[in-house]
C-alpha atoms as a PDB file:
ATOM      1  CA  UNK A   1      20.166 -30.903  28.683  1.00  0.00           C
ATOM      2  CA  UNK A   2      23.154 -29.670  28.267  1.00  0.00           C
ATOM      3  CA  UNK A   3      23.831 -25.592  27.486  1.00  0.00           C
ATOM      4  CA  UNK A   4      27.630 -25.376  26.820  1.00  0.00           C
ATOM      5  CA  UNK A   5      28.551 -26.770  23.289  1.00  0.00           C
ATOM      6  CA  UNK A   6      31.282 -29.070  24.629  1.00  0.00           C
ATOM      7  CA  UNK A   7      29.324 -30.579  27.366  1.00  0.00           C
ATOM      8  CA  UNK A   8      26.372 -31.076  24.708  1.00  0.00           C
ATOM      9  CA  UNK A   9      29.225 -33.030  22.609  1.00  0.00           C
ATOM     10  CA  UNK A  10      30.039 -35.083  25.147  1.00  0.00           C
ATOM     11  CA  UNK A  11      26.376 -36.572  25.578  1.00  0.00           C
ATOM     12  CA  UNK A  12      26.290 -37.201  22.000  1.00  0.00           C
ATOM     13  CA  UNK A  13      29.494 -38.439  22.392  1.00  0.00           C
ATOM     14  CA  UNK A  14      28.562 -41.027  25.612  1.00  0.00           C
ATOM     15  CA  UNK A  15      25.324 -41.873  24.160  1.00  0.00           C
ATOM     16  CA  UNK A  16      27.583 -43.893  21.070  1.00  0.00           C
ATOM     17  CA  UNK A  17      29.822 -45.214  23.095  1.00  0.00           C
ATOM     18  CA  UNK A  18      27.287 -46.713  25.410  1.00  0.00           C
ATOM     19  CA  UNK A  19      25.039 -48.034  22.372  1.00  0.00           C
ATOM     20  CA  UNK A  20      28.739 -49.597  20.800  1.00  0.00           C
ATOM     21  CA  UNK A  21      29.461 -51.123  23.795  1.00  0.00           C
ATOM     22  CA  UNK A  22      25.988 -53.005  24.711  1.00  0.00           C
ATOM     23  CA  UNK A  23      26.168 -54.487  21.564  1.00  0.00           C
ATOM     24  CA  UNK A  24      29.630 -56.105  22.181  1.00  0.00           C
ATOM     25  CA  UNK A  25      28.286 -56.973  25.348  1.00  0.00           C
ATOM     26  CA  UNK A  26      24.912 -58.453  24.175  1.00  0.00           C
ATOM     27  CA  UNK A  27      27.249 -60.500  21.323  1.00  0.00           C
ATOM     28  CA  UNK A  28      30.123 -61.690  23.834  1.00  0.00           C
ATOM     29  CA  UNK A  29      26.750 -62.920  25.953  1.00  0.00           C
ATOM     30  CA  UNK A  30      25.740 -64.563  23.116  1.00  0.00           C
ATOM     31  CA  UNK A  31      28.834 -66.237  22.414  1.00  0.00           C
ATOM     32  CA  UNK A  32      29.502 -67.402  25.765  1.00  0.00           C
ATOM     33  CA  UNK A  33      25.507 -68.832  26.066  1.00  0.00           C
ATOM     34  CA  UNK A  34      26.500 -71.279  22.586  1.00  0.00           C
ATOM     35  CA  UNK A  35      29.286 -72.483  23.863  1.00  0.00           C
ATOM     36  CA  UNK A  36      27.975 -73.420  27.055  1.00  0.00           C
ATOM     37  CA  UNK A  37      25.294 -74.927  25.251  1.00  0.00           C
ATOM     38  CA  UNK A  38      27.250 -76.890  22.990  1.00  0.00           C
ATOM     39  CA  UNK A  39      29.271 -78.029  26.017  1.00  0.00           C
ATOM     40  CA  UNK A  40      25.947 -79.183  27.628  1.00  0.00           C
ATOM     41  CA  UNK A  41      24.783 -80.693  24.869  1.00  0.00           C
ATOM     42  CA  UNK A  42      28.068 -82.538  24.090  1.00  0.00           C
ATOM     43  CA  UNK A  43      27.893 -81.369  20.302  1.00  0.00           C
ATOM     44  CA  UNK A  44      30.372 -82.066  17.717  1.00  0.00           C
ATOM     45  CA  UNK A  45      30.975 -78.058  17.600  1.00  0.00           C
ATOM     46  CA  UNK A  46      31.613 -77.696  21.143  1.00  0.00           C
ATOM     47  CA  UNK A  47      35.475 -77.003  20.993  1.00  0.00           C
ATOM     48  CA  UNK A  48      35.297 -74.483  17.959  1.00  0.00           C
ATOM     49  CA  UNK A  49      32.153 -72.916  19.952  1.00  0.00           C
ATOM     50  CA  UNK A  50      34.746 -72.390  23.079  1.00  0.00           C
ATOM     51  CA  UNK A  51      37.539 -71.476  20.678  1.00  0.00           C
ATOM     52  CA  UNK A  52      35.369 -68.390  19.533  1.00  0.00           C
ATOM     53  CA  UNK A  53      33.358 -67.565  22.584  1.00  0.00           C
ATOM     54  CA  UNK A  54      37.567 -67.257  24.158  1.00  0.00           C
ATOM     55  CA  UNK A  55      38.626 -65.064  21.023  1.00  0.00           C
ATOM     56  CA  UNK A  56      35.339 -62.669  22.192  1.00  0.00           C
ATOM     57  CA  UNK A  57      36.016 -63.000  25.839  1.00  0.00           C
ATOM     58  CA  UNK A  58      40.019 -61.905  24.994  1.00  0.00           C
ATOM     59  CA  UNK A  59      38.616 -59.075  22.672  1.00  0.00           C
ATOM     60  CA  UNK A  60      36.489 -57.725  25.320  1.00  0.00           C
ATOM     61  CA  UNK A  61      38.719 -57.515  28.043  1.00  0.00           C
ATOM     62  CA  UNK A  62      41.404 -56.170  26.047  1.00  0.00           C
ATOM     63  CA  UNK A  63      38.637 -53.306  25.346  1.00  0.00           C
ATOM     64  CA  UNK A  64      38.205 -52.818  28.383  1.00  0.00           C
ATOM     65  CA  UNK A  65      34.497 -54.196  28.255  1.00  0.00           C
ATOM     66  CA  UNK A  66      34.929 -56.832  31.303  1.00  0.00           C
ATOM     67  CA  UNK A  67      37.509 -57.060  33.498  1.00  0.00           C
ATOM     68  CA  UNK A  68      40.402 -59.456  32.720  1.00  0.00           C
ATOM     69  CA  UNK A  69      39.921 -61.961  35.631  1.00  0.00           C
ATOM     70  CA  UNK A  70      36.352 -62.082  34.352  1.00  0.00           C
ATOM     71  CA  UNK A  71      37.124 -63.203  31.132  1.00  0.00           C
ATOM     72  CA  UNK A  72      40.173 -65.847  32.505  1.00  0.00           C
ATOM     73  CA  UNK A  73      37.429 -67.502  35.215  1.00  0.00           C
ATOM     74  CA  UNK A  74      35.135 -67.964  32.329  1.00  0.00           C
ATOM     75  CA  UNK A  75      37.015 -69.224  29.963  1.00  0.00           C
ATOM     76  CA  UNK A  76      38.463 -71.274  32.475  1.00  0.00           C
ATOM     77  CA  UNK A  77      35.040 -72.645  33.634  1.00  0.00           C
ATOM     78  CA  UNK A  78      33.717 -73.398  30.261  1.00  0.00           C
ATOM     79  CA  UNK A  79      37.350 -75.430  29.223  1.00  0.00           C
ATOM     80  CA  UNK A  80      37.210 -77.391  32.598  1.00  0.00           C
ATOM     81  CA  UNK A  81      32.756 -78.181  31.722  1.00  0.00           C
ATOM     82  CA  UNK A  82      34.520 -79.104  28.107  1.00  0.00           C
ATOM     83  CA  UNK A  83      37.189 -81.150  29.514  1.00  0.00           C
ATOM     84  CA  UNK A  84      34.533 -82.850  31.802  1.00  0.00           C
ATOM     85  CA  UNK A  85      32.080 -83.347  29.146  1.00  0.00           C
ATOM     86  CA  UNK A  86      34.708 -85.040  26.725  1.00  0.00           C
ATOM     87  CA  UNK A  87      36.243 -87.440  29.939  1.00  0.00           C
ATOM     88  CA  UNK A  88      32.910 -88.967  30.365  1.00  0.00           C
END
């Protein structure tokens, strides 16, 4: 631990961030897992599933959360599975 009051700060201080930012990683997970489950599925909710698991995948790159190519070759995958799913 910490003895210097700015460097104690700073652990508070990462210890938030870290918990703020599993969450948002834990929900974009979750996001991305419906959608690729509605695309599997072919459900009737698939598109608006994709439409908000892109929104999260945006949000969390523009965070900084993932890395931008990350989120583009997912959504990217999961609107080509769609595409494929809907051709059939």
């Amino acid at each position: 631990m910490p003895n210097i009051k700015s460097a104690k700060k700073r652990v508070i201080i990462s210890e938030k961030k870290t918990a703020r930012n599993a969450s948002a990683k834990s929900s974009l997970r979750t996001s991305v897992k419906k959608a690729r489950l509605a695309i599997a599925g072919s459900d009737a909710g698939s598109a608006e599933a994709l439409k908000a698991a892109c929104i999260k995948l945006d949000k969390a790159a523009a965070k900084g959360l993932i890395h931008k190519n990350k989120a583009a070759r997912t959504k990217s995958r999961m609107t080509k599975a769609l595409n494929a799913a809907n051709a059939q």
